[in-house]
C-alpha atoms as a PDB file:
ATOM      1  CA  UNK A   1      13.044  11.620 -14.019  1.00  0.00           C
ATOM      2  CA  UNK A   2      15.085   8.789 -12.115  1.00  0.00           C
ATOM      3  CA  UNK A   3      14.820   6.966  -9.578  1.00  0.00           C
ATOM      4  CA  UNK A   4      17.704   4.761  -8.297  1.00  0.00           C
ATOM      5  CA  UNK A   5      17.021   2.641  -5.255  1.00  0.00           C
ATOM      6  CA  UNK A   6      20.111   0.908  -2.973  1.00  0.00           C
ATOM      7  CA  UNK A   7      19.748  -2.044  -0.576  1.00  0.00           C
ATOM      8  CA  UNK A   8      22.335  -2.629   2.029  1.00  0.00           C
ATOM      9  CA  UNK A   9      24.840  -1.194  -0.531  1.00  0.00           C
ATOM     10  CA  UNK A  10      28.472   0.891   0.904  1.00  0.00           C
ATOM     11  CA  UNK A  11      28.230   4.075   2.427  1.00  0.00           C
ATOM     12  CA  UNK A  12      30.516   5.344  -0.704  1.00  0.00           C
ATOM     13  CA  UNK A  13      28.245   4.103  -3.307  1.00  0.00           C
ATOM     14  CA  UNK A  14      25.361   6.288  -1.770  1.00  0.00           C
ATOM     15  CA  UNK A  15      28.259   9.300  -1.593  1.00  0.00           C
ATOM     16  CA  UNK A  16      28.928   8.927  -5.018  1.00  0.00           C
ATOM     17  CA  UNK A  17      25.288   9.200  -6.473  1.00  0.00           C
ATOM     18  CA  UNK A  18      24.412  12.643  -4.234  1.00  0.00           C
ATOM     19  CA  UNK A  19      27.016  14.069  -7.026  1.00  0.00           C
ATOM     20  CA  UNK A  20      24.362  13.798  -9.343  1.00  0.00           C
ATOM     21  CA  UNK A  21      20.832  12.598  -7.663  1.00  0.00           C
ATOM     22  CA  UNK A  22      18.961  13.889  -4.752  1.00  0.00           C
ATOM     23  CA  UNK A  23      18.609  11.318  -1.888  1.00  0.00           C
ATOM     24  CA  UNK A  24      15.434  11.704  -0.277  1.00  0.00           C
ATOM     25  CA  UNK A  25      15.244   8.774   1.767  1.00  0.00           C
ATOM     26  CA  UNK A  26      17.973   6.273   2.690  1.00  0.00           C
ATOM     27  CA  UNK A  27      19.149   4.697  -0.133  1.00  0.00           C
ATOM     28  CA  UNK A  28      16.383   6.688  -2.678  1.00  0.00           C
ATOM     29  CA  UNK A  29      17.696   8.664  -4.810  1.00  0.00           C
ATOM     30  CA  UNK A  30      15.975  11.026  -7.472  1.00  0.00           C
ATOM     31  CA  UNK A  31      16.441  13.112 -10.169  1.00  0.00           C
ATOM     32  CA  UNK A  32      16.581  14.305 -13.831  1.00  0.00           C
ATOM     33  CA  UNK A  33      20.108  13.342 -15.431  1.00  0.00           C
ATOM     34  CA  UNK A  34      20.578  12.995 -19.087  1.00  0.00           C
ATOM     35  CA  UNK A  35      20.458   9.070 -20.457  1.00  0.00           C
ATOM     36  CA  UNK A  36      24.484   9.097 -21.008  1.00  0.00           C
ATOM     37  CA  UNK A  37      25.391  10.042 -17.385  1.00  0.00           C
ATOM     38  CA  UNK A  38      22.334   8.010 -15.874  1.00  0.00           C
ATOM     39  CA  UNK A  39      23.886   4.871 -17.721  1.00  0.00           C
ATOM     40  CA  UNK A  40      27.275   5.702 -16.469  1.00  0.00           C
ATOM     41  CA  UNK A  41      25.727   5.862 -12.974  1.00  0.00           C
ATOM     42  CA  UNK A  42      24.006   2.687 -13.371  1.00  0.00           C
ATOM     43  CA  UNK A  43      27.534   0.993 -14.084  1.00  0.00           C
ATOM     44  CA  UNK A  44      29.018   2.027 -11.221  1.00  0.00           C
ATOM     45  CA  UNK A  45      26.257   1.081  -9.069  1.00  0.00           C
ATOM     46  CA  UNK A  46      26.341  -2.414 -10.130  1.00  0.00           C
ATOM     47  CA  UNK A  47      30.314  -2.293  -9.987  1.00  0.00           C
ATOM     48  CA  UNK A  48      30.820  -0.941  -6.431  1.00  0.00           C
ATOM     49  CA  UNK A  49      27.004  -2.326  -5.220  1.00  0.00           C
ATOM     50  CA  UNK A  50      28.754  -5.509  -3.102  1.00  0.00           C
ATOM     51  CA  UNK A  51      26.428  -7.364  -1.480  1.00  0.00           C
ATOM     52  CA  UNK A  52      23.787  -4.766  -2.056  1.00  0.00           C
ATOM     53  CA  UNK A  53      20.792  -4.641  -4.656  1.00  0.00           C
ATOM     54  CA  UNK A  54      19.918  -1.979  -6.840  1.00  0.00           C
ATOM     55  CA  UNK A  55      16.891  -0.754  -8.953  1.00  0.00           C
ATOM     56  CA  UNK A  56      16.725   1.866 -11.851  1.00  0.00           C
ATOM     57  CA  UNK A  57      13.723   3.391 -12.951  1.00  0.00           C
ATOM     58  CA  UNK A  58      13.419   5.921 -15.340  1.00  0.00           C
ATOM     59  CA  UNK A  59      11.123   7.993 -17.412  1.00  0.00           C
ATOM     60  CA  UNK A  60      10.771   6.797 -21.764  1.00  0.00           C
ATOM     61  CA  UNK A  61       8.700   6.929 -24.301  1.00  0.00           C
ATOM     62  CA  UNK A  62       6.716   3.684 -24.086  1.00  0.00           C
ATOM     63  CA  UNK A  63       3.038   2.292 -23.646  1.00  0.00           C
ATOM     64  CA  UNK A  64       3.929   3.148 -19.405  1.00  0.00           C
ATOM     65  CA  UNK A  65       6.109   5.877 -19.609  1.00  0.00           C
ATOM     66  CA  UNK A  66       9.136   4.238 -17.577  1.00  0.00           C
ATOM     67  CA  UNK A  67      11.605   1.501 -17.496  1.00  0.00           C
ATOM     68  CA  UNK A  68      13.457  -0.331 -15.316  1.00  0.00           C
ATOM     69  CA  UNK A  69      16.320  -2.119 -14.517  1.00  0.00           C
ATOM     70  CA  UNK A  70      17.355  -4.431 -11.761  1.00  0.00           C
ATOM     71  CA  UNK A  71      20.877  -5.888  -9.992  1.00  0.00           C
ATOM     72  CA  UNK A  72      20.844  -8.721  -7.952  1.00  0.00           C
ATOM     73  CA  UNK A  73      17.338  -9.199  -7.316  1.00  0.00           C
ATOM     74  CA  UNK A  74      15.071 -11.773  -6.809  1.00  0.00           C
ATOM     75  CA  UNK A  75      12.659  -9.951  -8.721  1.00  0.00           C
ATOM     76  CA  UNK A  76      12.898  -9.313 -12.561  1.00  0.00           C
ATOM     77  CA  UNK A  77      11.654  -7.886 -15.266  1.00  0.00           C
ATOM     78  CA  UNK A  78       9.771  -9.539 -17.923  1.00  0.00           C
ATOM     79  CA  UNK A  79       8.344  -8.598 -20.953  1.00  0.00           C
ATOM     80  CA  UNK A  80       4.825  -9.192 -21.779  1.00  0.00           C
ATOM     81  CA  UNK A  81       3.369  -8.334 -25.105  1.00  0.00           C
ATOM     82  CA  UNK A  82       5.131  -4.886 -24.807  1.00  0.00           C
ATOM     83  CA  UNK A  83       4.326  -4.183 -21.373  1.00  0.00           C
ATOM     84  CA  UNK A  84       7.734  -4.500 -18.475  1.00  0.00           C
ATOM     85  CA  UNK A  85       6.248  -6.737 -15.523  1.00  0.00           C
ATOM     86  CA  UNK A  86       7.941  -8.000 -12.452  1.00  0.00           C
ATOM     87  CA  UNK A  87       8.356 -11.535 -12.153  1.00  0.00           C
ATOM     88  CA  UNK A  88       8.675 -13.139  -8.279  1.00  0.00           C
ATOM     89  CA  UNK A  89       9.773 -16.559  -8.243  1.00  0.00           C
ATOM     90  CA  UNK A  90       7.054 -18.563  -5.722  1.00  0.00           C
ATOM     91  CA  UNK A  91       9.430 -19.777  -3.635  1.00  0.00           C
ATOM     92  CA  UNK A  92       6.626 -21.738  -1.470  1.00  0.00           C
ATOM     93  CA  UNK A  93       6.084 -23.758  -4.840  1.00  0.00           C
ATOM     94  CA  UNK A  94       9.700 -25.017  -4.875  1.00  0.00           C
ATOM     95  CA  UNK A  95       9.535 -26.153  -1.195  1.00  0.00           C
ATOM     96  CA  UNK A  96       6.166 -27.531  -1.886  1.00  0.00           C
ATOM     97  CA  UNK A  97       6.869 -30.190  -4.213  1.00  0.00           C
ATOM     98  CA  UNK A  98      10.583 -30.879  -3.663  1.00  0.00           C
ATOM     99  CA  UNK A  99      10.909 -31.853  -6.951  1.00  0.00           C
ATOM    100  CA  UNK A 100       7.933 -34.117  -6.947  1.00  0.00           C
ATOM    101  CA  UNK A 101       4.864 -33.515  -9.649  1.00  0.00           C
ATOM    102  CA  UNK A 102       2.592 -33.752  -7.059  1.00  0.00           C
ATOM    103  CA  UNK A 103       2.415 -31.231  -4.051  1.00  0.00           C
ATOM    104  CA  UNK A 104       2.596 -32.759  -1.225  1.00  0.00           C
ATOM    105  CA  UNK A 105      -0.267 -32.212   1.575  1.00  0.00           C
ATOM    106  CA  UNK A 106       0.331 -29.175   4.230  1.00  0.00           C
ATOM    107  CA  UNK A 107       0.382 -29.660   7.547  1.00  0.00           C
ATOM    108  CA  UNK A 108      -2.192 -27.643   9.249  1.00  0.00           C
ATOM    109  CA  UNK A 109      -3.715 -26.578  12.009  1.00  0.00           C
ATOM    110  CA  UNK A 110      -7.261 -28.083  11.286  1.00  0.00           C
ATOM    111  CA  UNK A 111      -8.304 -31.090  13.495  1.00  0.00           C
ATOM    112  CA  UNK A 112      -7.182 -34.137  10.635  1.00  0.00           C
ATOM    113  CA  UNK A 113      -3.838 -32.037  11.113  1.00  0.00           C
ATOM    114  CA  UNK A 114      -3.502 -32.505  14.565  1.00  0.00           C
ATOM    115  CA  UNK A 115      -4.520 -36.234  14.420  1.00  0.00           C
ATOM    116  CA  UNK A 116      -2.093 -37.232  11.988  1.00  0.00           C
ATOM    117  CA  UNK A 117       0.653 -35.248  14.023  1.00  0.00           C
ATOM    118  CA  UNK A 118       0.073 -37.294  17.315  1.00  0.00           C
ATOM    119  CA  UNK A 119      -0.842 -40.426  15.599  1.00  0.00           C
ATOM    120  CA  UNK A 120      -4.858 -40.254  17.231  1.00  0.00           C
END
């Protein structure tokens, strides 16, 4: 089984793949090619994807059963000790510390917050 999901990807790109996969949903698409044409598909999704993201997953013979692959995501995949995991960059970290070791103090809603905000 595959599973091939587009994100604000052409309308031709999503014509293309219901030669071969079912689209359920917009920008879904599922079904049971063989490995050689669902690699060729996967080429020309992140050839003609644009500004679009893309995600493969399909059915193998490991520890979970599928894979996946990603294009232009923010999100990727990661292997841990033989397992595939997503990895999301904390993007609240970044702004957090800007580029200080330290975090620096939130501003809140509690009542210090609102002291230090209108100098009380």
């Amino acid at each position: 089984m595959t599973v091939i999901i587009l994100t604000n990807c052409p309308a031709g790109l999503r014509g293309f793949l219901t030669r071969w996969l079912l689209e359920i949903s917009p920008g879904v698409f599922l079904g049971a090619p063989s490995a050689r044409v669902r690699d060729i598909l996967w080429d020309e999704v992140r050839t003609y994807s644009g500004q679009g993201r893309a995600l493969l997953a399909y059915q193998t013979n490991t520890e979970q059963g599928f894979t996946f692959r990603t294009h232009d995501h923010a999100w990727h995949p990661t292997d841990h000790e033989g397992l595939t995991l997503i990895h999301r960059p904390n993007p609240t970290r970044s702004s957090e510390t800007d580029g200080n070791p330290t975090p620096q103090a939130r501003k809140g809603w509690s009542k210090a917050a609102k002291y230090r905000r209108y100098g009380r």
